[in-house]
Each structure stands twice: as C-alpha cells, then as structure tokens.
C-alpha atoms as a PDB file:
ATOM      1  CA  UNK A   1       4.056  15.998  -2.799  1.00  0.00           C
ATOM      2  CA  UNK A   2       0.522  15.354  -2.919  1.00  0.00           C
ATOM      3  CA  UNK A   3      -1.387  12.471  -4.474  1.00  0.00           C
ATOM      4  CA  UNK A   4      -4.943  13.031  -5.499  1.00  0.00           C
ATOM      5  CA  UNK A   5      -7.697  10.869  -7.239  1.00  0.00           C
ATOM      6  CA  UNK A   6     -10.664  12.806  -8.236  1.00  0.00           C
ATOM      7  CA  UNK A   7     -13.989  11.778  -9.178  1.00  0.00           C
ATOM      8  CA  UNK A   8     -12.010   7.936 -10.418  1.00  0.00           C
ATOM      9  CA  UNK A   9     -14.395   5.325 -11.704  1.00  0.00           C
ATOM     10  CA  UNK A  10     -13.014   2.167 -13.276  1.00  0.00           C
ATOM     11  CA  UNK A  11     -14.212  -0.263 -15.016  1.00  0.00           C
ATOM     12  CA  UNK A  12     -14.162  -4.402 -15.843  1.00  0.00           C
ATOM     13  CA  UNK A  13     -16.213  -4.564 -18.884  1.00  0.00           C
ATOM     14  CA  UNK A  14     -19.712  -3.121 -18.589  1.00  0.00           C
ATOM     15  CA  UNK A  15     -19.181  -3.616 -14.517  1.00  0.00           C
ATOM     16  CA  UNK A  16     -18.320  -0.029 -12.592  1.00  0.00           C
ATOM     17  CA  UNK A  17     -15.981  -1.393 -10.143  1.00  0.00           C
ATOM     18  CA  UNK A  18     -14.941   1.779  -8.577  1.00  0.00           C
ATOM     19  CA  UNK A  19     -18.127   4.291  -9.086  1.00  0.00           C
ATOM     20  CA  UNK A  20     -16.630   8.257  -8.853  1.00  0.00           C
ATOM     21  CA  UNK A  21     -14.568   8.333  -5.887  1.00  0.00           C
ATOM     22  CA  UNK A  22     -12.434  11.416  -4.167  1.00  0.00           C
ATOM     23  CA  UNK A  23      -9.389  10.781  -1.738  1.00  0.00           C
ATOM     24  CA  UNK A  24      -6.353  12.730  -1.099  1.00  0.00           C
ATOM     25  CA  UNK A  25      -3.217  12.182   0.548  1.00  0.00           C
ATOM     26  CA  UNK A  26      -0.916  14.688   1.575  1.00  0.00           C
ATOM     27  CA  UNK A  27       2.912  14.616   1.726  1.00  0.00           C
ATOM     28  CA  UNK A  28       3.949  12.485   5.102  1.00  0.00           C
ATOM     29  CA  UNK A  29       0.492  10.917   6.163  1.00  0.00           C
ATOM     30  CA  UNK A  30      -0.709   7.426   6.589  1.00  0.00           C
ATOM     31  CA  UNK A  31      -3.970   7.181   4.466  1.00  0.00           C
ATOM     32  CA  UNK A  32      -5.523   4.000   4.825  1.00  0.00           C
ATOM     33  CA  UNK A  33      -8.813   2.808   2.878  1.00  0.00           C
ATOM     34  CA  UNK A  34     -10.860   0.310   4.395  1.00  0.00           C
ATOM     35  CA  UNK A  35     -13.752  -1.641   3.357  1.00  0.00           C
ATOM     36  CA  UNK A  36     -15.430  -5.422   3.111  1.00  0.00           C
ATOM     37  CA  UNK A  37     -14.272  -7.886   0.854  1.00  0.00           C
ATOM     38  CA  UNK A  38     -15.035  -6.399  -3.061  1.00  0.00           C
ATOM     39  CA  UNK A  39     -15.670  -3.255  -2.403  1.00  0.00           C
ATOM     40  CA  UNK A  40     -12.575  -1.811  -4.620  1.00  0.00           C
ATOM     41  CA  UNK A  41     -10.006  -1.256  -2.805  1.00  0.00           C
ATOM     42  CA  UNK A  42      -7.261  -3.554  -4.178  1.00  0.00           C
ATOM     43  CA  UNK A  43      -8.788  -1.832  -7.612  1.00  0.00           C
ATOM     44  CA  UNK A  44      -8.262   1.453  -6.545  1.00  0.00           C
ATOM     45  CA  UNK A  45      -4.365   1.000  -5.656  1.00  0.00           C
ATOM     46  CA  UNK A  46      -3.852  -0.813  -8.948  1.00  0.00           C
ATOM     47  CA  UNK A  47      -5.218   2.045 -10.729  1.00  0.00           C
ATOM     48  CA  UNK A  48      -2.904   4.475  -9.464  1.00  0.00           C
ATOM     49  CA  UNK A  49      -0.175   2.431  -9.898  1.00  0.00           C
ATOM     50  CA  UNK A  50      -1.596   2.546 -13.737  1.00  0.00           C
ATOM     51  CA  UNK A  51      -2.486  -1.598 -13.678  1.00  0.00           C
ATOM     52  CA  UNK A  52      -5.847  -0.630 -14.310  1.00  0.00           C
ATOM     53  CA  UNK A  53      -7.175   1.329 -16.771  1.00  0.00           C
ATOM     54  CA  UNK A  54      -9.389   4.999 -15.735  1.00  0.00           C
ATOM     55  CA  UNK A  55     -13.175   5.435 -17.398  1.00  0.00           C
ATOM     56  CA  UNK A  56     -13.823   8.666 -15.842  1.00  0.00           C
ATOM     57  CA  UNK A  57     -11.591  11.250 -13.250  1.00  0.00           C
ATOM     58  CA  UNK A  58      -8.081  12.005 -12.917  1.00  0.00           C
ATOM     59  CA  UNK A  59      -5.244  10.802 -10.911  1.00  0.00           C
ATOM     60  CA  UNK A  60      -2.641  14.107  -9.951  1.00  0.00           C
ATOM     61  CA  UNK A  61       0.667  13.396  -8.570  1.00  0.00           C
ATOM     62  CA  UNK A  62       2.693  16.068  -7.417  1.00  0.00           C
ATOM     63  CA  UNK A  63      -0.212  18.139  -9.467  1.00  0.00           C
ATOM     64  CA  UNK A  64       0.139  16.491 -12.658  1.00  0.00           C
ATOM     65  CA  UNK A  65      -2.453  14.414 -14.328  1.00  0.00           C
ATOM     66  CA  UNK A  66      -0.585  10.836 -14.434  1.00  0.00           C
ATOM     67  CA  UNK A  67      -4.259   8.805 -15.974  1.00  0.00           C
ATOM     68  CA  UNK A  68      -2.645   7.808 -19.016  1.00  0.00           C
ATOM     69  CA  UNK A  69       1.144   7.632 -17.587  1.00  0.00           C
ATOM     70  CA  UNK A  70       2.367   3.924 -18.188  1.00  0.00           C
ATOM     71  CA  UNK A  71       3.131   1.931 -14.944  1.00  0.00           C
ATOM     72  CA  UNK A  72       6.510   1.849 -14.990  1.00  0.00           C
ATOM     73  CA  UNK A  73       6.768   5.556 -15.617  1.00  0.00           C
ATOM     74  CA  UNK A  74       4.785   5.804 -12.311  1.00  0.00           C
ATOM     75  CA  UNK A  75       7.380   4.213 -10.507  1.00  0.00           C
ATOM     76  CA  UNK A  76       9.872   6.704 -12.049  1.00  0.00           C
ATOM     77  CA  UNK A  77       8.006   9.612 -10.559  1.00  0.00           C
ATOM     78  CA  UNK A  78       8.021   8.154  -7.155  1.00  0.00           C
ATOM     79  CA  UNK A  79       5.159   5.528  -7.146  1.00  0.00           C
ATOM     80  CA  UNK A  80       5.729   2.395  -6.113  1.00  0.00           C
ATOM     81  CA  UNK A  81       3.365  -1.046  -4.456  1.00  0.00           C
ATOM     82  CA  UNK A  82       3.662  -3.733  -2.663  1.00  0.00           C
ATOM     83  CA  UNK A  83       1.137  -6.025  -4.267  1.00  0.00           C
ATOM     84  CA  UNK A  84      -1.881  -8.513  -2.124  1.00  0.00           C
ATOM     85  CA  UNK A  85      -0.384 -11.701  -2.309  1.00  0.00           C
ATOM     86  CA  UNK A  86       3.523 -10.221  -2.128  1.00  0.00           C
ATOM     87  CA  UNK A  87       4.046 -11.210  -5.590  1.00  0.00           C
ATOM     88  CA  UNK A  88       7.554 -11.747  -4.877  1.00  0.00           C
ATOM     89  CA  UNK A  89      10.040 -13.760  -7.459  1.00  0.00           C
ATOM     90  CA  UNK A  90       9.844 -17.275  -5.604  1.00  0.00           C
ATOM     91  CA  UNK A  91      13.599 -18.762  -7.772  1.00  0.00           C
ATOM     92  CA  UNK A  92      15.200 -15.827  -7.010  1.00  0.00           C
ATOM     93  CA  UNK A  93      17.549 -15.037  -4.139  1.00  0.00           C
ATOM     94  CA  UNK A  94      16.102 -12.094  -1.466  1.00  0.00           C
ATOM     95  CA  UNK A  95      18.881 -10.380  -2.574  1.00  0.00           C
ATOM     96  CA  UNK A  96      17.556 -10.399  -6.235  1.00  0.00           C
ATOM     97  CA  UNK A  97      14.297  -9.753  -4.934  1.00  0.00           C
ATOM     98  CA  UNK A  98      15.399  -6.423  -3.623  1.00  0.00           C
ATOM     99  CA  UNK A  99      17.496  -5.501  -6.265  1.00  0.00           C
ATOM    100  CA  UNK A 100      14.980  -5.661  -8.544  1.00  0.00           C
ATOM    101  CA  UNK A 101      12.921  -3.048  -7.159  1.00  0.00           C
ATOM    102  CA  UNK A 102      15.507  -1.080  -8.585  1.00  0.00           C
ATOM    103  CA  UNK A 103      15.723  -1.801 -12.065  1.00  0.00           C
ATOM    104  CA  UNK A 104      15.092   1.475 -13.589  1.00  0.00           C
ATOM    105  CA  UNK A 105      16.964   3.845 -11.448  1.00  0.00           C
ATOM    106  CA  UNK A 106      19.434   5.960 -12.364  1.00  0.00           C
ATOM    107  CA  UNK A 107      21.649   7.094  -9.141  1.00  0.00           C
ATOM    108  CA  UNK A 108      24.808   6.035  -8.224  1.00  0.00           C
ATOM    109  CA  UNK A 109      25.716   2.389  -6.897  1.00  0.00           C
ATOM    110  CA  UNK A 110      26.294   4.156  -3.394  1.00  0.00           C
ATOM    111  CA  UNK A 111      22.802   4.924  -3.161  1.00  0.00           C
ATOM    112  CA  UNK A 112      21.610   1.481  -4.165  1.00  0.00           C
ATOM    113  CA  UNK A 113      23.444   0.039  -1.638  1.00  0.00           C
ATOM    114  CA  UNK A 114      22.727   3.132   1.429  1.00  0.00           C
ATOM    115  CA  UNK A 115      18.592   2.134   0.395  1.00  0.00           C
ATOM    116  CA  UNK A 116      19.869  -1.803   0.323  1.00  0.00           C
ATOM    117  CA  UNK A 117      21.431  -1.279   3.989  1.00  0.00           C
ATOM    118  CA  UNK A 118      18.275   0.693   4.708  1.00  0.00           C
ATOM    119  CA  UNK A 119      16.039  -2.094   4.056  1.00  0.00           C
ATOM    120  CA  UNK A 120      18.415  -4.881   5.995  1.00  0.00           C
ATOM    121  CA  UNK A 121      18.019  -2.227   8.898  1.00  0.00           C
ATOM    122  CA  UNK A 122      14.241  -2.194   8.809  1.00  0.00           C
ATOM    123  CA  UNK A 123      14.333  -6.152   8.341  1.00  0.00           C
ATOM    124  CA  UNK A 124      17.046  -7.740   9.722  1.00  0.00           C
ATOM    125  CA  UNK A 125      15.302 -11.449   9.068  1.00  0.00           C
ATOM    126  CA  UNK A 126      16.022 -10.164   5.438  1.00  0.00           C
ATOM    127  CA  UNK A 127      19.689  -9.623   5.578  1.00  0.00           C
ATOM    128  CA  UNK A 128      20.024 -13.179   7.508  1.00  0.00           C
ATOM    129  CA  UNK A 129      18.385 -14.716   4.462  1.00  0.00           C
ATOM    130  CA  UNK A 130      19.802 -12.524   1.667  1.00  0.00           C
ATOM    131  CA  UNK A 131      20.919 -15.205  -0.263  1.00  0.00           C
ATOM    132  CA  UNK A 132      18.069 -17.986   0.803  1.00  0.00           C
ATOM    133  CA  UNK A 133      15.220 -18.228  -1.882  1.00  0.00           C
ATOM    134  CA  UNK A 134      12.314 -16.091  -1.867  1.00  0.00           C
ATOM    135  CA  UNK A 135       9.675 -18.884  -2.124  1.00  0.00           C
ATOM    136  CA  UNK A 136      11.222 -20.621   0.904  1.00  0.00           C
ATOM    137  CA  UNK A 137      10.389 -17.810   3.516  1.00  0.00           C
ATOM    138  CA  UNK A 138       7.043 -18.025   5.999  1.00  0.00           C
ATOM    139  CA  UNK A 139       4.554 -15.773   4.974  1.00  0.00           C
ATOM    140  CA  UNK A 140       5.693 -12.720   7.103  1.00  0.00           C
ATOM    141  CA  UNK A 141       9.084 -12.696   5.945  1.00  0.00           C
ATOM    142  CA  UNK A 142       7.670 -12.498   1.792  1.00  0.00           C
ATOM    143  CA  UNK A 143       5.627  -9.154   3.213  1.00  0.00           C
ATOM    144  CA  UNK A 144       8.700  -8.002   4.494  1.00  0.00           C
ATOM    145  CA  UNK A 145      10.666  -8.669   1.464  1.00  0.00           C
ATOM    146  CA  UNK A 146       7.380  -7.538  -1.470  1.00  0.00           C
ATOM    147  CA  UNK A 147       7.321  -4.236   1.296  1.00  0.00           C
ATOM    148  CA  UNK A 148      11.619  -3.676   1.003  1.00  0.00           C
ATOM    149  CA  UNK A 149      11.335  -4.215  -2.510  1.00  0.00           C
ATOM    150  CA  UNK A 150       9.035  -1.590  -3.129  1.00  0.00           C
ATOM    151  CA  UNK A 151      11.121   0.688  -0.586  1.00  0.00           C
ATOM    152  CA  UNK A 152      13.920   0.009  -3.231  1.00  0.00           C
ATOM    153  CA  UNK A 153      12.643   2.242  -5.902  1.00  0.00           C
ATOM    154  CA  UNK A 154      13.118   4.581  -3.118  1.00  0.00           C
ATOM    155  CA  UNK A 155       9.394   5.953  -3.801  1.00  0.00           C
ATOM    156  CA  UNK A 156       7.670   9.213  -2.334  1.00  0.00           C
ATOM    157  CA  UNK A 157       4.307   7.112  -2.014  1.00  0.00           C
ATOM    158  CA  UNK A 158       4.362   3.263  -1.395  1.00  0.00           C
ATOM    159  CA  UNK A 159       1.191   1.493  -1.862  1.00  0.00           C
ATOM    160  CA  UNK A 160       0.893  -1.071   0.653  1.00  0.00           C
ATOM    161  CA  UNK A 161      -2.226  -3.996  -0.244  1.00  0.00           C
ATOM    162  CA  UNK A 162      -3.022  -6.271   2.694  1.00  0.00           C
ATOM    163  CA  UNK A 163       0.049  -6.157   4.351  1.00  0.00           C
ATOM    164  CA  UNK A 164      -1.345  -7.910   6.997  1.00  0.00           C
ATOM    165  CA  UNK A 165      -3.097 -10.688   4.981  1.00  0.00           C
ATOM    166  CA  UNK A 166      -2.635 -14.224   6.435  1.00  0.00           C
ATOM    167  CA  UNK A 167       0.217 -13.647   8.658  1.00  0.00           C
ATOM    168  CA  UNK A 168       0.440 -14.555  12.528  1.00  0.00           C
ATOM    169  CA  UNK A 169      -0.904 -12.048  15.427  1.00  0.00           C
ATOM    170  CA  UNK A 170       2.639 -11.097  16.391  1.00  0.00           C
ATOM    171  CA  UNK A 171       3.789 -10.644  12.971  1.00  0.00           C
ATOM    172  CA  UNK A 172       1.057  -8.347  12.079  1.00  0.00           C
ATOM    173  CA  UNK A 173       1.959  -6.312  14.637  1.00  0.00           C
ATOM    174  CA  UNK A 174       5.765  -6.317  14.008  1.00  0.00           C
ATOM    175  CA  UNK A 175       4.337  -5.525   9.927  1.00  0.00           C
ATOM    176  CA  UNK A 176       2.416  -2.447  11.554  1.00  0.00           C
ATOM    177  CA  UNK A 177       4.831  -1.237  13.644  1.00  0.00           C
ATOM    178  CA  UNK A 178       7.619  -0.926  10.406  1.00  0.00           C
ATOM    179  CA  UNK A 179       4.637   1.003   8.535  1.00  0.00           C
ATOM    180  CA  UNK A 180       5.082   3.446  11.281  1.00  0.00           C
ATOM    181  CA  UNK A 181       8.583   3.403  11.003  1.00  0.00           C
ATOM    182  CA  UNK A 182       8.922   4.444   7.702  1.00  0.00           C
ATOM    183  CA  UNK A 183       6.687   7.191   7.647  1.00  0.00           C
ATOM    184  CA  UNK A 184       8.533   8.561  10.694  1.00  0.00           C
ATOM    185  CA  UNK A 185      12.114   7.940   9.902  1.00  0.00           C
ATOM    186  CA  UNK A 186      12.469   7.330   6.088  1.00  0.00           C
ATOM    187  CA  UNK A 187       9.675  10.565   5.772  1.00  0.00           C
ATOM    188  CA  UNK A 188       7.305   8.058   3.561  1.00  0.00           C
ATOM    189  CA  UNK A 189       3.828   9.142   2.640  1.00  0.00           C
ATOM    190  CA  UNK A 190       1.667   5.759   2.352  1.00  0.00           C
ATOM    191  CA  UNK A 191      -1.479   4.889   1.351  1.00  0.00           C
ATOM    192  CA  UNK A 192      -2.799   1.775   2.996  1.00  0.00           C
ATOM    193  CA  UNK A 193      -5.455  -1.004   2.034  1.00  0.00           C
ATOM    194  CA  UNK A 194      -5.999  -3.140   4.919  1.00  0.00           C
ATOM    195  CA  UNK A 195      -8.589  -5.679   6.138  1.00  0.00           C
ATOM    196  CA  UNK A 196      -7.400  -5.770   9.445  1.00  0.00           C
ATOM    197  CA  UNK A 197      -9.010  -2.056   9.942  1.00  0.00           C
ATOM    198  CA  UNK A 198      -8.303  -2.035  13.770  1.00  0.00           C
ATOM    199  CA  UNK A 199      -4.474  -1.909  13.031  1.00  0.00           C
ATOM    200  CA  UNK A 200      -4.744   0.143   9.928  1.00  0.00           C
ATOM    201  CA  UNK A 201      -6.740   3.164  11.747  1.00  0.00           C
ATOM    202  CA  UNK A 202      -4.525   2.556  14.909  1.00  0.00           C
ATOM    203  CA  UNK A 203      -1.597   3.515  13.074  1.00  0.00           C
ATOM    204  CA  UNK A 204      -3.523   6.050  10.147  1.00  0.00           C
ATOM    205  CA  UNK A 205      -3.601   9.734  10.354  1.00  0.00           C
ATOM    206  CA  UNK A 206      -6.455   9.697   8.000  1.00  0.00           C
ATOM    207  CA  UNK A 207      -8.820   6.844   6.634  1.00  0.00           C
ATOM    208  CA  UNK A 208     -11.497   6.518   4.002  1.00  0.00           C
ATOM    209  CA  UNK A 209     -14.535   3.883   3.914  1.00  0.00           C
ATOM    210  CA  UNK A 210     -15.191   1.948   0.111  1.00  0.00           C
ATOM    211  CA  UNK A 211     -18.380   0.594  -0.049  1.00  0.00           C
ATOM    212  CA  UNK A 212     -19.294  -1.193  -3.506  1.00  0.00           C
ATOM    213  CA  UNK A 213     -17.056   1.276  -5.285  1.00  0.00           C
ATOM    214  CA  UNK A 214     -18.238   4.338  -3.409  1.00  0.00           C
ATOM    215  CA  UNK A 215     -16.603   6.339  -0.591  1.00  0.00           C
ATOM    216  CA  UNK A 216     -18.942   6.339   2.255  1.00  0.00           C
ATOM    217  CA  UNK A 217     -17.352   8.120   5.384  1.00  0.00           C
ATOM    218  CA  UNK A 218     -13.921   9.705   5.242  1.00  0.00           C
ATOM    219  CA  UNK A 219     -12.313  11.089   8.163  1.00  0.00           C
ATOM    220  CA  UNK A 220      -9.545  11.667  10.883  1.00  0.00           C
ATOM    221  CA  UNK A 221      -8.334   7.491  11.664  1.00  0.00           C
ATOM    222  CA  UNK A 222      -8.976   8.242  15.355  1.00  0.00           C
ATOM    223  CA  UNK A 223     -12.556   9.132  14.556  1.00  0.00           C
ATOM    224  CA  UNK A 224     -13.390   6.445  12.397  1.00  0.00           C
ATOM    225  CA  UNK A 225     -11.851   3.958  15.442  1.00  0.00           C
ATOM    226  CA  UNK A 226     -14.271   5.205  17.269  1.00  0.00           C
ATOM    227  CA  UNK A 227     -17.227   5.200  14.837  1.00  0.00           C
ATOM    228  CA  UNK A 228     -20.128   3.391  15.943  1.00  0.00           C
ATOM    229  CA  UNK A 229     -21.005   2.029  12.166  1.00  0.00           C
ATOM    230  CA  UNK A 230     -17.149   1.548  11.299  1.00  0.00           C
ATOM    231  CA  UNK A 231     -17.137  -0.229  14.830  1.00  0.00           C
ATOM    232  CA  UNK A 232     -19.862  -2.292  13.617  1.00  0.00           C
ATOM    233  CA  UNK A 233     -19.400  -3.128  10.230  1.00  0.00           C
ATOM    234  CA  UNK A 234     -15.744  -3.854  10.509  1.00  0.00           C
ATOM    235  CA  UNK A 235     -14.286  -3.948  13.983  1.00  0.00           C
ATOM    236  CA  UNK A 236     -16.424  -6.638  15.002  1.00  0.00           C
ATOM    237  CA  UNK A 237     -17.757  -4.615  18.020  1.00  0.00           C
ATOM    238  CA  UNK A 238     -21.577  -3.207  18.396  1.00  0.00           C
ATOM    239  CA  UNK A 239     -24.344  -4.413  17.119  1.00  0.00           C
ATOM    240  CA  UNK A 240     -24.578  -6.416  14.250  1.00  0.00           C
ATOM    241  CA  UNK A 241     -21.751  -6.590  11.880  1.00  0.00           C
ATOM    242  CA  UNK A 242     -22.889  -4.654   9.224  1.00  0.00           C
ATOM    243  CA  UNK A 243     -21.869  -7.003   6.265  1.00  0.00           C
END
C-alpha cells in the first residue's frame, strides 16, 4: 500500500490553493505535514479524501489513479479522515457515532463488533460513555470519538486533521501517544496535519513543510526537529519566528 500525490494543485475559484505539490507515504509510516495557518494543509487532506476537487496532478492509491474517484468510494478502498473540528454527530449516541463509520461495509457483524471492541480498547472513556451523547463530551473525548470513527471503516490510511486542536496539554499527549499506537499495533499507515509540529515530528517517521501551497523542505521527522528554520518558524525556538 502506498499513497502518492504527484505534482497536486487545487483550486478555489481563480485562487491556487495548493500550487504542484509531491508527497508520498509508504505502507506503515507516520507522515505528517506541517505548516502555518493557510498554507494548505487541511486542503490537501480533503483532496485526497476526494472533498476537493484536483486542477492539475494525480492522486495513486495502491498505484491507481483515484482523482476523479467519488469520496465515498475512497473510503471503500481503504481511505478514511478524521475531520478539523471532529465533525462528529452531536444528537447521536457515541455508539451511533462509531457505528456510522461503518455504513458501507460489507463484512460480517463479527468483524464490526472485533473493530467496535478495538476502538473501546484504544478509548476506554468511549466505551464508559457509549450511550451518552456525542455533543455532551469535552473536547478530547469528540477527537477520540471523530479518530474511532474513522478507525471503523477499518481503513489502510487514516487522515488525521488537527488532532490536537484546542485540547488540554495532557490530553494532547494521551491523543499522540494513541497515534503511535495504532500505527504499531493495528499496522495503520497515517498521514498527519498538525499545528502542534513538536508532537507531530516527535512521533513522525517522515514530515513535509507547506508553505502557501508549496512544499518547502521534506525530510526524515527527526531531522526536521532539529532544523534550525523548522525550529524557528514553527517550534517557537531560535531566532525569530519565521511567520
């Protein structure tokens, strides 16, 4: 499994929102893209996950071209996101949350329920609120719930956008340290869009800078943590902070 976007550009009317970019991500890694405010990365997910429409380039999954695949035939092939803003159903249950990130499969009930169990294992806070309203957890516990959602479609890449966004020190850490977990134990390739990029290259194999729509460094996470400019511009260490 390999996802690949080559040469992408995107557009919002005459605007260029996402101006030729390049990234792969191989079967198994952490990817994460990082970047200021704007620059496209929130764009760039969508895109894959066919919300927004491609100008120019090619998305390959698994080495087919997928540009003009509808979204929800994305999720079929083993794409699936957990939105910015959770975009959970806030009337509905957490157990109706979950199950409907698996409205279009196919497998047997057994499996629903091994992935459900799965989920409850990863998030325990979930399965002591399975029947409490989405709308009435704290803002960690809806990023748990929009991230086991997406889980539930059982997907070979999960698009993760801002997991991190607004949540408490401790819980972004606890948020993190599940990312790891299920790229180690469930075998989960993800790409990653993160503001918080000390966290997101901590726990990265590989990471990519967006700037305006362009790629602008790409490289091993490590390297990039220890980046002078990246260090600058968006650890809020060195000189200057580079936006």
């Amino acid at each position: 499994m390999r996802l690949e976007i080559k040469d992408l550009s995107v557009h919002y009317g005459k605007i260029e929102a996402i101006k030729g970019i390049s990234i792969v991500v191989n079967q198994g890694e952490i990817v994460t893209l990082i970047g200021a405010n704007g620059a496209g990365k929130t764009t760039t997910l969508k895109t894959i996950s066919g919300l927004r429409k491609v100008s120019r380039g090619a998305i390959l999954f698994d080495g087919q071209d997928i540009s003009k695949v509808p979204a929800y035939e994305r999720v079929d092939l083993g794409i699936s996101q957990a939105p910015e803003g959770r975009g959970i159903f806030p009337g509905m249950s957490v157990l109706e949350n979950l199950e409907m990130g698996k409205f279009n499969r196919k497998d047997r009930r057994s499996e629903m329920k091994e992935d459900l169990n799965r989920v409850y294992d990863l998030f325990p806070r979930l399965k002591e609120r399975s029947g409490q309203a989405g709308g009435t957890l704290s803002g960690g516990e809806q990023q748990m719930l929009a991230i086991g959602r997406a889980l539930m479609a059982r997907p070979k890449v999960l698009l993760l956008d801002e997991p991190s966004m607004g949540l408490a020190p401790m819980m972004i850490a606890n948020i993190f340290q599940i990312i790891t977990t299920i790229n180690t134990e469930l075998g989960t390739t993800i790409l990653l869009v993160e503001q918080n990029a000390q966290q997101a290259l901590q726990r990265a194999h590989r990471a990519y800078v967006l700037e305006t729509g362009k790629i602008v460094k790409e490289a091993k996470a490590s390297d990039l943590l220890n980046d002078p400019e990246v260090r600058a511009a968006y650890l809020g260490t060195g000189a200057g902070t580079g936006h």
